[in-house]
Protein backbone atom coordinates (compact mmCIF):
# COMPACT_ATOMS: atom_id res chain seq x y z
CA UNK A 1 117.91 11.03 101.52
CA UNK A 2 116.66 13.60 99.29
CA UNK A 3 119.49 13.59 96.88
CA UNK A 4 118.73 9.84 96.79
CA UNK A 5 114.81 10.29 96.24
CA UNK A 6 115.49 13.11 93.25
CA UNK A 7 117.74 10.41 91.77
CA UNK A 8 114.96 7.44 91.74
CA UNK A 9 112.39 9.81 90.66
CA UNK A 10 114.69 10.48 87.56
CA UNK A 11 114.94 7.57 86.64
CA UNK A 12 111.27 6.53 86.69
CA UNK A 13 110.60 9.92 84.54
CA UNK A 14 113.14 8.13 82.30
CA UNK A 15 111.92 4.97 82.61
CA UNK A 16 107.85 5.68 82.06
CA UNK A 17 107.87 8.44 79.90
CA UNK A 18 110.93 7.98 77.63
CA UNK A 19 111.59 12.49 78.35
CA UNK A 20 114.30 13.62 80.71
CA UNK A 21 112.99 15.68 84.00
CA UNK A 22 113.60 18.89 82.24
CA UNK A 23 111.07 18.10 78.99
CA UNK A 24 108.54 16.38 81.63
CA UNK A 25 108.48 18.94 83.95
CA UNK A 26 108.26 21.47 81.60
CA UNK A 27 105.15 19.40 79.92
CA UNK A 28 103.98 19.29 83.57
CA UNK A 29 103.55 23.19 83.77
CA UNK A 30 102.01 23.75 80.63
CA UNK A 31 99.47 21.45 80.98
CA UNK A 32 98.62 22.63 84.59
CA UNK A 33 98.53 26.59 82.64
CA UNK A 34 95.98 25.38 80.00
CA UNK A 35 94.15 23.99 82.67
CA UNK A 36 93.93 26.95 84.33
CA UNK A 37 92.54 29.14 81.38
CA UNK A 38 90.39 26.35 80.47
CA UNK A 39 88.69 26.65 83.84
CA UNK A 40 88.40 30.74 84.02
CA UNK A 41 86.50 30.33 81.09
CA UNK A 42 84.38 27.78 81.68
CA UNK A 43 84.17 27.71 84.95
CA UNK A 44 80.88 28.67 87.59
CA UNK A 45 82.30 30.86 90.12
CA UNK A 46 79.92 33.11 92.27
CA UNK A 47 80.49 36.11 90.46
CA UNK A 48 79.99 34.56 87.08
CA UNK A 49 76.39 33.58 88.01
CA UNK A 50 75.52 36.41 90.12
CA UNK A 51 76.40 38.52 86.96
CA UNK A 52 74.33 36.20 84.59
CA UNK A 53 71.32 36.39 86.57
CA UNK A 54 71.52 40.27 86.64
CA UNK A 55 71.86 40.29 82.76
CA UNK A 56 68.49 37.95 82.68
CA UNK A 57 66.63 40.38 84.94
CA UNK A 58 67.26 43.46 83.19
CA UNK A 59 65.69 41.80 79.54
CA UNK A 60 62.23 42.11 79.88
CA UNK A 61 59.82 38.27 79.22
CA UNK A 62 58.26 38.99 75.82
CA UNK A 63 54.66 39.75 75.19
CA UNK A 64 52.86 37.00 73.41
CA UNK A 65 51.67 38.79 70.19
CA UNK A 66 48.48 40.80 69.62
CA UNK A 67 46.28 40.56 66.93
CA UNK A 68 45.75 44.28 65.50
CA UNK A 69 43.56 42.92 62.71
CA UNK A 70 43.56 45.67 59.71
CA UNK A 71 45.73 48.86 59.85
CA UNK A 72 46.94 51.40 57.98
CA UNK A 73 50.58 51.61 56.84
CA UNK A 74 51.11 55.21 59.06
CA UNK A 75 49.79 53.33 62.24
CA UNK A 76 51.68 50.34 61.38
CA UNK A 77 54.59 53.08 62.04
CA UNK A 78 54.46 53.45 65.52
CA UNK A 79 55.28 49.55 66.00
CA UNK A 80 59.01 50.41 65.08
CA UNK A 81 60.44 49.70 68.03
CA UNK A 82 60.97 52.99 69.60
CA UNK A 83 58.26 52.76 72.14
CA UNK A 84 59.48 49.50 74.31
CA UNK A 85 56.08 49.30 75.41
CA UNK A 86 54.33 47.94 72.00
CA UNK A 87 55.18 45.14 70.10
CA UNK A 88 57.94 45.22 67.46
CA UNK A 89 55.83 44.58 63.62
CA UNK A 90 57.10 44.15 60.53
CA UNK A 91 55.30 43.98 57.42
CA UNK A 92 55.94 41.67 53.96
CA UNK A 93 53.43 41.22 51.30
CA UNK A 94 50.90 43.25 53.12
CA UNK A 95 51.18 40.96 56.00
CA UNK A 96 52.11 42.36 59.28
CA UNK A 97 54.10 39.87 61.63
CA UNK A 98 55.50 40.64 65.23
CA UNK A 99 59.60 40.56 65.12
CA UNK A 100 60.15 41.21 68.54
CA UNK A 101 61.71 38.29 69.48
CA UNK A 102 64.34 39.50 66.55
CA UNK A 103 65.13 42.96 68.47
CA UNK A 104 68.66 42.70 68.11
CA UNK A 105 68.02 43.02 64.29
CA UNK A 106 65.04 44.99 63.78
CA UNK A 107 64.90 46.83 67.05
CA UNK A 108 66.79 50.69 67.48
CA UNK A 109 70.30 50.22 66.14
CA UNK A 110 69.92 46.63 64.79
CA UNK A 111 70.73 46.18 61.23
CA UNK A 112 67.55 46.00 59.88
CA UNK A 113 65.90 48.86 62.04
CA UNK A 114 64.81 50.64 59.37
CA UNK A 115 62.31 47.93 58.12
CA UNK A 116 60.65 47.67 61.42
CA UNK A 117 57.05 49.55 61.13
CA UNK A 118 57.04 49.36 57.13
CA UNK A 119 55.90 47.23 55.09
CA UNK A 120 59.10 46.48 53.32
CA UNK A 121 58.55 44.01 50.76
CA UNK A 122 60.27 46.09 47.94
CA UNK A 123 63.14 46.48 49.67
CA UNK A 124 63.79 43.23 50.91
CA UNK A 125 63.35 42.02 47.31
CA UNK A 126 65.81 44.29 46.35
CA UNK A 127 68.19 43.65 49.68
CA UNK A 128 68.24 47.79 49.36
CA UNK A 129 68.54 49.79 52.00
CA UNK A 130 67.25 52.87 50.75
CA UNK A 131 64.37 55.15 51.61
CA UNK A 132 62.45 54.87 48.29
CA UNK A 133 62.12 51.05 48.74
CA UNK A 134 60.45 50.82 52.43
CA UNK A 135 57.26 50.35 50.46
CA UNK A 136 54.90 47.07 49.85
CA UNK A 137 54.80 48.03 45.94
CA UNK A 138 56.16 45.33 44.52
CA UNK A 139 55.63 46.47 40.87
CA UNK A 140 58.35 45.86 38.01
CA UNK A 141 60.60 43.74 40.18
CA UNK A 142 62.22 40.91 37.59
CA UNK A 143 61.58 37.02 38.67
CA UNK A 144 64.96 36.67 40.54
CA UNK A 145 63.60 39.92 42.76
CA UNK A 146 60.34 37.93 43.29
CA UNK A 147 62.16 34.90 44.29
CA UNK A 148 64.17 36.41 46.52
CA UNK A 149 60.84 37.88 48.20
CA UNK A 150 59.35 34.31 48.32
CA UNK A 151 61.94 33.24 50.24
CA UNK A 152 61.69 36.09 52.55
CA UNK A 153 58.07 35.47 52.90
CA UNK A 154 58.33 31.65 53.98
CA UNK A 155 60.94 33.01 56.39
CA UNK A 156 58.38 34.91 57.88
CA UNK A 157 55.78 32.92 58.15
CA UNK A 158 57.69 29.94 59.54
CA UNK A 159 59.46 32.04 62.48
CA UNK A 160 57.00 34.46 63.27
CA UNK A 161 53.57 35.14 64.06
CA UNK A 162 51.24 37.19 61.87
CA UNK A 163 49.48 40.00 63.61
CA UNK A 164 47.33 41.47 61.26
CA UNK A 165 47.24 43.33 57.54
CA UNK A 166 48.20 46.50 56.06
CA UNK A 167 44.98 48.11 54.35
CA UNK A 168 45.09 48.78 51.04
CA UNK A 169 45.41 52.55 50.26
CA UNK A 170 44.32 51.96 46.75
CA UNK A 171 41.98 55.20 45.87
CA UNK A 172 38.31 53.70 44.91
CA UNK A 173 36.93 56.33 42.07
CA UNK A 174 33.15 57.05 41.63
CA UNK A 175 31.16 58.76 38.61
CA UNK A 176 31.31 62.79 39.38
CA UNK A 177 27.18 63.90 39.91
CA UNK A 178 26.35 67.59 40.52
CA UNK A 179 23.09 66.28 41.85
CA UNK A 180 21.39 69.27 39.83
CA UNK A 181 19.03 68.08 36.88
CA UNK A 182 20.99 69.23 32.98
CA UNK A 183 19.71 71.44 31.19
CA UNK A 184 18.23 70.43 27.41
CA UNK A 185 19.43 72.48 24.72
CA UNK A 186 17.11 73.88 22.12
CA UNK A 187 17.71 71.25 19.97
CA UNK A 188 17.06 68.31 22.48
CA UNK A 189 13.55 70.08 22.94
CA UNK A 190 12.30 70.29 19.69
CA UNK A 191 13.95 66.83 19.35
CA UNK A 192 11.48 65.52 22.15
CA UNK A 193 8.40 67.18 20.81
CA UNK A 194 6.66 65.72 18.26
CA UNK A 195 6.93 66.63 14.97
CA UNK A 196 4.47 68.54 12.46
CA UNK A 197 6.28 67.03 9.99
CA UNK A 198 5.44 63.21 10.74
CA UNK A 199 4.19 60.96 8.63
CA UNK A 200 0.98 62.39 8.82
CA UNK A 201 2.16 65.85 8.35
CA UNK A 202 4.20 64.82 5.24
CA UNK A 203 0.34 63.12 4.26
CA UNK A 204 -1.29 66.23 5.19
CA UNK A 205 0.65 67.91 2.77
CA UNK A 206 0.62 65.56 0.11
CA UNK A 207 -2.97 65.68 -0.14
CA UNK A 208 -2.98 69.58 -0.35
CA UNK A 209 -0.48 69.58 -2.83
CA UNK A 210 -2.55 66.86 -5.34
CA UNK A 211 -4.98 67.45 -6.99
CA UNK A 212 -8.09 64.61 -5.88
CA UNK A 213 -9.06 62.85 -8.68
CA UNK A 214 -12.12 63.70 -8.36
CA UNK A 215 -11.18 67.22 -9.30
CA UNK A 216 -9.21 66.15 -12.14
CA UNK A 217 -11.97 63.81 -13.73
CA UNK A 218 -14.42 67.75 -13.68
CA UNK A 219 -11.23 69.61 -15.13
């Protein structure tokens, strides 16, 4: 009976598929196997879940940002992401915008971590990494630099939002006064007096030296 059900099954393979048992059986197995690895990817078993939801408890809700207003580039420093308790800033332009929904990139050990609490506008210009360019001083940069900053800046502003502004350190220079009174030279004193020899000094003099004529008319 079995031999005889084997046989008709054969023959249906045969018939349906147009494969011999061997090639459909062995199609039979490795579609079963993909289906298999398909499903322990993709698939929602208990553990799977239970780990996902322990992954989504440990990452802390972010903060909705804080506006800080106007600060100084060495207090905009301690927003660099080592203190998990303040917001993560970044700076462009002089404009200081929160990035802490970007941690993975400007947080500790991101690839951008050491723009995070600096105004980096020269450096992102530049796509430099170095120390000397973590500044906002975007002087001498060439058009393509500037560009390239633009584009940085509209990135910004479309995808985060701006906290506050990096005051200007710009030194403000005033006229040096003593406060004490100068002193006149010699010069500037007798220049200040009036003079003897004025115009009616010089006619004083005049009329000394002339005879009147008068005088003349007795001579």
């Amino acid at each position: 009976m079995a031999v005889q059900l084997w046989e008709t099954l054969k023959e249906a393979i045969v018939a349906y598929t147009g494969l011999t048992p061997a090639t459909f059986f062995t199609l039979l197995a490795l579609l079963l196997a993909v289906y298999y690895v398909v499903s322990g990817l993709f698939g929602s078993s208990p553990d799977h879940h239970r780990r996902r939801h322990i992954e989504e408890e440990e990452i802390p809700p972010l903060r909705p940002p804080v506006q800080l207003g106007e600060i100084t580039a060495e207090e905009l420093k301690a927003y660099d992401g080592s203190d998990p308790e303040k917001p993560l800033l970044m700076a462009i332009k002089g404009q200081i915008y929160d990035v802490s929904q970007s941690r993975m990139f400007y947080g500790p050990g991101g690839p951008y971590a050491l723009f995070a609490g600096k105004d980096a506008s020269r450096a992102l210009a530049k796509m430099s990494f170095e120390e000397k360019d973590l500044t906002g001083d975007v002087s001498g940069l060439g058009p393509f630099e500037l560009d390239a900053l633009q584009d940085w800046e509209y990135k910004f502003m479309s995808k985060y939002v701006k906290v506050g502004t990096v005051k200007s350190e710009v030194p403000v220079t005033k006229p040096e006064s003593t406060g004490e009174p100068s002193e006149s030279t010699p010069r500037d004193v007798d220049a200040a007096k009036p003079t003897e020899d004025g115009p009616s000094g010089i006619a004083a003099a005049k009329s000394d030296e002339i005879p009147s004529k008068v005088d003349a008319d007795k001579e």
